[in-house]
N, C-alpha and C. Protein backbone atom coordinates (compact mmCIF):
# COMPACT_ATOMS: atom_id res chain seq x y z
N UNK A 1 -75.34 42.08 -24.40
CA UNK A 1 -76.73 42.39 -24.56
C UNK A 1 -77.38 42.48 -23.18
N UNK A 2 -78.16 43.41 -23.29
CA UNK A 2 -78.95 43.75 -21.80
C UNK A 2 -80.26 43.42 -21.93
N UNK A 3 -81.30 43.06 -20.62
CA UNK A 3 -82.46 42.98 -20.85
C UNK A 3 -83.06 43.74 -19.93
N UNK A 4 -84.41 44.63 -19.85
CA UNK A 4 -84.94 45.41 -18.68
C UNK A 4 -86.11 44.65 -18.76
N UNK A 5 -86.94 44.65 -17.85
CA UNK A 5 -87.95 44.74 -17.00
C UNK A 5 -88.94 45.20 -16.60
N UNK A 6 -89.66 45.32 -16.52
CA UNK A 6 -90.49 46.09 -15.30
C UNK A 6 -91.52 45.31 -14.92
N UNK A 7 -91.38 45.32 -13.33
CA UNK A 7 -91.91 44.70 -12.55
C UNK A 7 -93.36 45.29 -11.45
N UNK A 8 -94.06 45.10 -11.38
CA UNK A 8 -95.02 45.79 -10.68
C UNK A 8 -95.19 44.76 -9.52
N UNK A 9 -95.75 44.63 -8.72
CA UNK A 9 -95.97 44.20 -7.05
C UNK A 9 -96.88 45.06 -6.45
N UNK A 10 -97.49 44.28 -6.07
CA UNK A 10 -98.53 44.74 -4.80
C UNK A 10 -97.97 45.41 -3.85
N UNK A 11 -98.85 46.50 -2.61
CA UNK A 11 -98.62 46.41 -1.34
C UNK A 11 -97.62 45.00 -0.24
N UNK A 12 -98.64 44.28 -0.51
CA UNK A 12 -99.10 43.28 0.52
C UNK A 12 -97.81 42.27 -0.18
N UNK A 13 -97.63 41.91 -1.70
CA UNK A 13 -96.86 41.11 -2.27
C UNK A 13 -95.44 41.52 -1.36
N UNK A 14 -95.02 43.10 -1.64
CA UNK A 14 -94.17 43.41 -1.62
C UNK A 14 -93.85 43.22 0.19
N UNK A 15 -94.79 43.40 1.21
CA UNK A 15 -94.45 43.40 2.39
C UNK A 15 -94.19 41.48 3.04
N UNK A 16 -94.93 40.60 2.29
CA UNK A 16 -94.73 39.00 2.06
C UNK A 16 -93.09 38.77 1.94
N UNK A 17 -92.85 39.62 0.60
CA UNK A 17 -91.64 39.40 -0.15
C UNK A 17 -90.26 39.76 0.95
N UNK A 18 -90.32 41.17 1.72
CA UNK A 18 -89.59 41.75 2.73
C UNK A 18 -89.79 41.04 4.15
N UNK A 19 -91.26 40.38 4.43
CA UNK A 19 -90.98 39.73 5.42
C UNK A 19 -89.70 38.11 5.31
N UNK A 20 -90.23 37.89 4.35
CA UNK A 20 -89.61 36.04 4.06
C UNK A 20 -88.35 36.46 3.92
N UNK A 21 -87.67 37.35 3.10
CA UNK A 21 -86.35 37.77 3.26
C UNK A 21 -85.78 37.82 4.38
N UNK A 22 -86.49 38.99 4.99
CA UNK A 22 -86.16 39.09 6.71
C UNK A 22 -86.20 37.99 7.57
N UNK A 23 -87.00 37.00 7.53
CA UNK A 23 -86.78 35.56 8.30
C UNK A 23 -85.99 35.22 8.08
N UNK A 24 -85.52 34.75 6.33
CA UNK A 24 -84.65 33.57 5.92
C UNK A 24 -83.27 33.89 6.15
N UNK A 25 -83.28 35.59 6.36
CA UNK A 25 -81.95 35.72 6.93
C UNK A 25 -81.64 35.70 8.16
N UNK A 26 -82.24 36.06 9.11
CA UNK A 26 -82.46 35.74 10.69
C UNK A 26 -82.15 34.34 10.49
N UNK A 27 -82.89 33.47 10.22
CA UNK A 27 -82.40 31.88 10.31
C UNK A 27 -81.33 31.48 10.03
N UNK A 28 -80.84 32.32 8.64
CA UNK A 28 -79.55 32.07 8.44
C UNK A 28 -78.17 32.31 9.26
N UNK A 29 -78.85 33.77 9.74
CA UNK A 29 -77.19 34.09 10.62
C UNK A 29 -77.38 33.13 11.90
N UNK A 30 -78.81 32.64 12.32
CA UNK A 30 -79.08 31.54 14.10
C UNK A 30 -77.93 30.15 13.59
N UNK A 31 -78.08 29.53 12.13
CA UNK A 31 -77.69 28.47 11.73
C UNK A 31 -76.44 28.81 11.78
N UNK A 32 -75.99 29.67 11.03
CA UNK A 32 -74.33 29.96 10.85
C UNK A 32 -73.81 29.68 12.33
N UNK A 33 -74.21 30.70 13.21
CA UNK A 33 -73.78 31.15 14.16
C UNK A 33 -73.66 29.74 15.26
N UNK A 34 -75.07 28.70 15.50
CA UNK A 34 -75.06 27.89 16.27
C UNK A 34 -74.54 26.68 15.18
N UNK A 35 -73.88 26.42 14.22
CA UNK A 35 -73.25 25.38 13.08
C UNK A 35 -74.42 24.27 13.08
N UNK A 36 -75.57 25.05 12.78
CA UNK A 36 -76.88 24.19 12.64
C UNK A 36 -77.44 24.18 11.76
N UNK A 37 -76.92 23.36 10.48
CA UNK A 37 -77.34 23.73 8.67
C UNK A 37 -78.63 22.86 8.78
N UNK A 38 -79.41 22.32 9.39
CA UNK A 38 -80.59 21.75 9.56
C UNK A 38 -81.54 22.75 10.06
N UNK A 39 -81.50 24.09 10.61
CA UNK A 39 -82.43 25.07 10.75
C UNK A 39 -82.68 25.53 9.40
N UNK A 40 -81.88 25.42 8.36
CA UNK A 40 -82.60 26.10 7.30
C UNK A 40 -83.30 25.17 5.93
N UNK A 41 -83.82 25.44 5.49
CA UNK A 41 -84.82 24.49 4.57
C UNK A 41 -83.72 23.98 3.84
N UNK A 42 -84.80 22.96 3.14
CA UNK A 42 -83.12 22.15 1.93
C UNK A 42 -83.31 23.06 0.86
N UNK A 43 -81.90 23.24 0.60
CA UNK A 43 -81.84 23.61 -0.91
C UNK A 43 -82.84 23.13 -2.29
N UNK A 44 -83.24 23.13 -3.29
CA UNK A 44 -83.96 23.22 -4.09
C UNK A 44 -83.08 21.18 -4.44
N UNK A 45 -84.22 20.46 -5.20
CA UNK A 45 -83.78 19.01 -5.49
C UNK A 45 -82.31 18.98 -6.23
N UNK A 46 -82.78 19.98 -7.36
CA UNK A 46 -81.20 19.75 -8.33
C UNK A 46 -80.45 19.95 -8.07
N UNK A 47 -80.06 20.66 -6.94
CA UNK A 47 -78.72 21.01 -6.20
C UNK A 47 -78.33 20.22 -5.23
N UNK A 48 -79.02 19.59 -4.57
CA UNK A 48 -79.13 19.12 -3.29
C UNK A 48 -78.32 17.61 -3.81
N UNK A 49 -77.06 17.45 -3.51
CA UNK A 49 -76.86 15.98 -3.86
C UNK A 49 -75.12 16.16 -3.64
N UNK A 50 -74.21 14.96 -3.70
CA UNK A 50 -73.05 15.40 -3.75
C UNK A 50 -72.40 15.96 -4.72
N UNK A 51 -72.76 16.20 -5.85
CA UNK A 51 -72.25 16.72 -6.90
C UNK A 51 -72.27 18.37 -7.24
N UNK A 52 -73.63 19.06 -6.25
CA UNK A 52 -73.62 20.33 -6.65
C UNK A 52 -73.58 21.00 -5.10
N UNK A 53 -73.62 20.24 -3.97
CA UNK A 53 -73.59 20.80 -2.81
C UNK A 53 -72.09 20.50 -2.09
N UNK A 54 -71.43 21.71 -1.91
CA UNK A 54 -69.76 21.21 -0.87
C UNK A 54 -70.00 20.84 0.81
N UNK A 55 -71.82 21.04 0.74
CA UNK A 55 -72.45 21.19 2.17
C UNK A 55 -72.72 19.46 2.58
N UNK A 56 -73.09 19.04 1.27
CA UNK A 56 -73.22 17.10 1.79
C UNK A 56 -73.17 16.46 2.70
N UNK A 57 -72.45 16.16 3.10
CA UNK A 57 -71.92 14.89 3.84
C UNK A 57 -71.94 16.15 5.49
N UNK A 58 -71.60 17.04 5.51
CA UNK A 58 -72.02 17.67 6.86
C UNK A 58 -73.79 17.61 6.98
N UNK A 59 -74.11 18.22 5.99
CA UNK A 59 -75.88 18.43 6.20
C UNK A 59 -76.67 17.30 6.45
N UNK A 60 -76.64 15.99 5.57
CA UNK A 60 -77.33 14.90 5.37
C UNK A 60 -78.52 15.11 5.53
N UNK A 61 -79.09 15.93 4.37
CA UNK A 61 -80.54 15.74 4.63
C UNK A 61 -81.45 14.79 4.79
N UNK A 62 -82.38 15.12 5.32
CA UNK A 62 -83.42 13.82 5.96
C UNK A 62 -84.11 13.55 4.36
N UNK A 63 -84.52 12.41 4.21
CA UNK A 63 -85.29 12.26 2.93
C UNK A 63 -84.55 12.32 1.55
N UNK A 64 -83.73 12.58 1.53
CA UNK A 64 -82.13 13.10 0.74
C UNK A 64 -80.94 12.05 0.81
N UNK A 65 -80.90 11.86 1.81
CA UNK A 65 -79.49 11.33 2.38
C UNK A 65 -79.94 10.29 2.99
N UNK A 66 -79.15 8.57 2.77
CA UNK A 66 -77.73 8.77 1.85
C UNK A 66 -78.61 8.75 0.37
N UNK A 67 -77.79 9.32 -0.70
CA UNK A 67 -78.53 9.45 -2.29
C UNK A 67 -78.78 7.78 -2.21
N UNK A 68 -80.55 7.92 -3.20
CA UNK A 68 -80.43 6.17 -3.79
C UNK A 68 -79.95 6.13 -4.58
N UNK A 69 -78.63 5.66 -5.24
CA UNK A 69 -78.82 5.48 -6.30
C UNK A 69 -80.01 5.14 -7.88
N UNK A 70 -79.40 5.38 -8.66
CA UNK A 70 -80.11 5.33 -10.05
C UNK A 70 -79.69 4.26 -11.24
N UNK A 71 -80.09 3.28 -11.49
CA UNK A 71 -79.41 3.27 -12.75
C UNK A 71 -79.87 3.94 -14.24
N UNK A 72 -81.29 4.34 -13.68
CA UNK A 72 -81.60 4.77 -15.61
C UNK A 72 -83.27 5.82 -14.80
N UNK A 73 -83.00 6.17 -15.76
CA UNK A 73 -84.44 7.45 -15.88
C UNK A 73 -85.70 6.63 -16.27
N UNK A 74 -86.77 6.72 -15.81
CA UNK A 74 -87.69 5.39 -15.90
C UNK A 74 -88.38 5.64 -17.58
N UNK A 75 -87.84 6.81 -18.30
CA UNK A 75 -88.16 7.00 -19.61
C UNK A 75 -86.94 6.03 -20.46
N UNK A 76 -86.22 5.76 -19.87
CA UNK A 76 -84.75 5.32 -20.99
C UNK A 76 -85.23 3.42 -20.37
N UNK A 77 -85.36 3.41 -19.26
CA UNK A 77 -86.10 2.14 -18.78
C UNK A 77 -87.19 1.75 -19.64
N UNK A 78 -87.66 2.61 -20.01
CA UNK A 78 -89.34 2.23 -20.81
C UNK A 78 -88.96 1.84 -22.21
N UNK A 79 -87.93 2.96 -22.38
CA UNK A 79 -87.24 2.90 -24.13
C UNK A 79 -86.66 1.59 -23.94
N UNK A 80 -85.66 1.31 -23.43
CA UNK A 80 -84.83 0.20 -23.49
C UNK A 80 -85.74 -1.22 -23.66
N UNK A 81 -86.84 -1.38 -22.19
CA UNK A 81 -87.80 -2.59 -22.25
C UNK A 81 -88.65 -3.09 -23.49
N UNK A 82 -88.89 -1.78 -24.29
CA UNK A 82 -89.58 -1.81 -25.56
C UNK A 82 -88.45 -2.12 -26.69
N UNK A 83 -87.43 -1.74 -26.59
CA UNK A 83 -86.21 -2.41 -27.76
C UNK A 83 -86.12 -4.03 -27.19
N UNK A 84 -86.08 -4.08 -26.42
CA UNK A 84 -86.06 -5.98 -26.08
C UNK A 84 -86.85 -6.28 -26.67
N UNK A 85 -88.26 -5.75 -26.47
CA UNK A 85 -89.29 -6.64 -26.99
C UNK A 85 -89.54 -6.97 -28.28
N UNK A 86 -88.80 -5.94 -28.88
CA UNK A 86 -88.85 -6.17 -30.31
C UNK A 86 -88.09 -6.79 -31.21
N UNK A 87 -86.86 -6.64 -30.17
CA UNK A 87 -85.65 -7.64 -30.63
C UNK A 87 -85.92 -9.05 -30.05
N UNK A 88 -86.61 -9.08 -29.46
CA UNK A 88 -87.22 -10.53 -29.30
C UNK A 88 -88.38 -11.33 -29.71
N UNK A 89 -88.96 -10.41 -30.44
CA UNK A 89 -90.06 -11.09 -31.08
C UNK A 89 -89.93 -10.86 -32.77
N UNK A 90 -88.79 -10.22 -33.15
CA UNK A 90 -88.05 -10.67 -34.49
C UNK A 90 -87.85 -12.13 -34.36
């Protein structure tokens, strides 16, 4: 199954859109070239970690790195604290 499109863009969108391209690749080939993966922005959060990046442990992003660990999602934390309470005041 296929899906089409159509997309409309501005002037100005479209010359934004061709400039940032044109940087992010300039930066990219300066980084490649000088083995400087810290010239280019971090990858997006969900990727950024050892599990979806083979870049890790070379890059170490600032603010990123080393991962904190986790033990629980502060929603399954909330769930869980509220099953105690109830199993404790049975």
């Amino acid at each position: 199954m296929f899906r089409v499109y159509k997309v409309t863009i501005s002037k100005a969108d479209l010359k934004a859109t061709q400039d940032f391209i044109k940087k992010t690749t300039e930066t990219f080939h300066k980084a490649f070239k000088e083995e400087k993966p810290r010239l280019l922005p971090l990858c997006r959060p969900f990727k950024c970690g050892p599990k979806g990046c083979q870049y890790w442990e070379q890059c170490k992003p600032e603010g990123r790195y080393p991962l904190k660990t986790r033990t629980a999602w502060p929603e399954e934390k909330e769930r869980k604290a509220k099953e105690r309470e109830e199993t404790n005041g049975e």
